[in-house]
PDB file of N, CA and C in Angstrom:
ATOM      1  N   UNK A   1     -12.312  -0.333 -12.021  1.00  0.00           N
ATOM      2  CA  UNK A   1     -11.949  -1.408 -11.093  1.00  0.00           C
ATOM      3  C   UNK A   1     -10.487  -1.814 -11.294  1.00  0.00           C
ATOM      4  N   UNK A   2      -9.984  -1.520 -12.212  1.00  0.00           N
ATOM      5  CA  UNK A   2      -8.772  -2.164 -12.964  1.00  0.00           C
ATOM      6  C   UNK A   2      -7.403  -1.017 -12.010  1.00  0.00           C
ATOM      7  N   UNK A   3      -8.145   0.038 -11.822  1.00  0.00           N
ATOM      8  CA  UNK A   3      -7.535   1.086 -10.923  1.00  0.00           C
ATOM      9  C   UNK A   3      -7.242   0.870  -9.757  1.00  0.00           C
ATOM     10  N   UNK A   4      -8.437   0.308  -9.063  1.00  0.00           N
ATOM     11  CA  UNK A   4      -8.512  -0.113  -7.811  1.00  0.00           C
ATOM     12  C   UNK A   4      -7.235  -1.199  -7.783  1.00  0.00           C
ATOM     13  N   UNK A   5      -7.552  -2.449  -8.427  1.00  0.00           N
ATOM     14  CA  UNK A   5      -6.294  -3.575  -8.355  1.00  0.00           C
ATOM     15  C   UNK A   5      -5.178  -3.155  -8.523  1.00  0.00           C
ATOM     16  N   UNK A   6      -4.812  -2.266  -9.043  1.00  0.00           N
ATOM     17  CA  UNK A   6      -3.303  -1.736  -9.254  1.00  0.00           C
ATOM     18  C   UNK A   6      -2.817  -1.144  -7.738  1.00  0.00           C
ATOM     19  N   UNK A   7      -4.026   0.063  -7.437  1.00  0.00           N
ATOM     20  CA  UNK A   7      -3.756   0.619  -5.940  1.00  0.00           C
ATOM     21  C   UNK A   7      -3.417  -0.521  -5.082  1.00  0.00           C
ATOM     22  N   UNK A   8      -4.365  -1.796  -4.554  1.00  0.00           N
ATOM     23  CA  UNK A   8      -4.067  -2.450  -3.856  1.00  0.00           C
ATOM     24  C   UNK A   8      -3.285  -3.159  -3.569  1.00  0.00           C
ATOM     25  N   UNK A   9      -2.687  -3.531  -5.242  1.00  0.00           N
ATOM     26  CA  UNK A   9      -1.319  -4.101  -5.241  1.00  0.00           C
ATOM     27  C   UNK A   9      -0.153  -3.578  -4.757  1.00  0.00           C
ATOM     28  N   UNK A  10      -0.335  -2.184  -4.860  1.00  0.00           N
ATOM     29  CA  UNK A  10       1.174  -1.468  -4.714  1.00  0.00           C
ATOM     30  C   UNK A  10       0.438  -0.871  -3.178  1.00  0.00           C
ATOM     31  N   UNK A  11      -0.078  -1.183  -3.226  1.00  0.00           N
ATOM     32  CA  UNK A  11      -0.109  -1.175  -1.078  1.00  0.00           C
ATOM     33  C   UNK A  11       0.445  -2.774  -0.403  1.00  0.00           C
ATOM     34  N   UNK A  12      -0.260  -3.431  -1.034  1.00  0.00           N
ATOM     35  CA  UNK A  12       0.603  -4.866  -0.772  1.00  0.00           C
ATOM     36  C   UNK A  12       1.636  -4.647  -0.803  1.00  0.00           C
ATOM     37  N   UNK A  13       2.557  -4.258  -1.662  1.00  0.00           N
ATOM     38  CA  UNK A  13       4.213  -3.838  -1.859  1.00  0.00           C
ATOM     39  C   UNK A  13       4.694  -3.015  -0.516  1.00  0.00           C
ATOM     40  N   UNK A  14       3.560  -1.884  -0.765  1.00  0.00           N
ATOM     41  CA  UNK A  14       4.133  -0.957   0.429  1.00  0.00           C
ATOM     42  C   UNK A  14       4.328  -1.760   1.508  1.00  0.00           C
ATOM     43  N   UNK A  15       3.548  -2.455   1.953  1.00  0.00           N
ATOM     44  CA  UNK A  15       3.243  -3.396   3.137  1.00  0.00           C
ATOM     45  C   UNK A  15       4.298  -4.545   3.743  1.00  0.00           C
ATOM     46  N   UNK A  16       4.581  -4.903   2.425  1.00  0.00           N
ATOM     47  CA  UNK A  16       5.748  -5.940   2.186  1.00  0.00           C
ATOM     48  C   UNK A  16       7.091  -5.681   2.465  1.00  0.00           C
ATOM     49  N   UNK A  17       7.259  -3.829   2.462  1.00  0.00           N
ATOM     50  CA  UNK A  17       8.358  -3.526   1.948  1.00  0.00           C
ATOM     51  C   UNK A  17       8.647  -3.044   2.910  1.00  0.00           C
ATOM     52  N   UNK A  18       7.744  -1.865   4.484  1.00  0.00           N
ATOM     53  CA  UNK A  18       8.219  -1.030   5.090  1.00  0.00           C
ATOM     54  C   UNK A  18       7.223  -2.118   6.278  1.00  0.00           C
ATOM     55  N   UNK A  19       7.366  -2.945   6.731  1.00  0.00           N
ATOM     56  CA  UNK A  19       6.601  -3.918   7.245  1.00  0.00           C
ATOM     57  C   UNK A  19       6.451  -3.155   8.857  1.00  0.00           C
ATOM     58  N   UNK A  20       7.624  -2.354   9.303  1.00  0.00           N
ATOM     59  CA  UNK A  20       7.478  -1.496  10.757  1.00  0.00           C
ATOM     60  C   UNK A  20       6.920  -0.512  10.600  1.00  0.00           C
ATOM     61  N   UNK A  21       6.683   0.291   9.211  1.00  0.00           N
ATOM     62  CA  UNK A  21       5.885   1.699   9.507  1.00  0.00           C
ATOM     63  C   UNK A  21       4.170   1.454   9.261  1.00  0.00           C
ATOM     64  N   UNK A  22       3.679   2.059   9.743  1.00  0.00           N
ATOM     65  CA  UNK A  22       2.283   1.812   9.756  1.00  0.00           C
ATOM     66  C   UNK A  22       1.889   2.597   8.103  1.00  0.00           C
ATOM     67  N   UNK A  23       1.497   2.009   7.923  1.00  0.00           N
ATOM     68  CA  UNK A  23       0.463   2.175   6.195  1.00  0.00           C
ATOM     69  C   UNK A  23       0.033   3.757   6.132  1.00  0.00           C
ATOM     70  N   UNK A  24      -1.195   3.734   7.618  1.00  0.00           N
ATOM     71  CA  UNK A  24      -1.633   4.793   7.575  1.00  0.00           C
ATOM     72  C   UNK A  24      -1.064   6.427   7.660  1.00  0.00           C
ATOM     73  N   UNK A  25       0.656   6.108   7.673  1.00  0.00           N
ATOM     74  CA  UNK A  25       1.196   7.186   7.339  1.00  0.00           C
ATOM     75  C   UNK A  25       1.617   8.092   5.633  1.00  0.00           C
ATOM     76  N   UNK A  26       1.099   7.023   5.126  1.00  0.00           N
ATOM     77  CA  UNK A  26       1.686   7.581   3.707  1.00  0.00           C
ATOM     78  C   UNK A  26       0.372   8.120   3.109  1.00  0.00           C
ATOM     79  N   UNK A  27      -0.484   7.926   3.375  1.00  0.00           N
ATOM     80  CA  UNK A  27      -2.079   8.471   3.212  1.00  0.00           C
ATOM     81  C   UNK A  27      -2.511  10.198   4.043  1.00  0.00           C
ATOM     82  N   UNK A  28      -1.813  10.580   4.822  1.00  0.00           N
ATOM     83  CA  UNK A  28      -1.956  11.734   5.779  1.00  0.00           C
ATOM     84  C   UNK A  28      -0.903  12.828   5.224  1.00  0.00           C
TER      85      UNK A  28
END
């Protein structure tokens, strides 16, 4: 679980950071 919170955090970041590109591009 401790894995999980780290991932989500640094998607929060991602999120924070590239706020115009859609998320679902860095996953594909």
């Amino acid at each position: 679980m401790k894995l999980r919170k780290i991932l989500k955090s640094m998607f929060n970041n991602y999120c924070k950071t590239f706020k115009d590109v859609p998320p679902g591009n860095m996953f594909r």
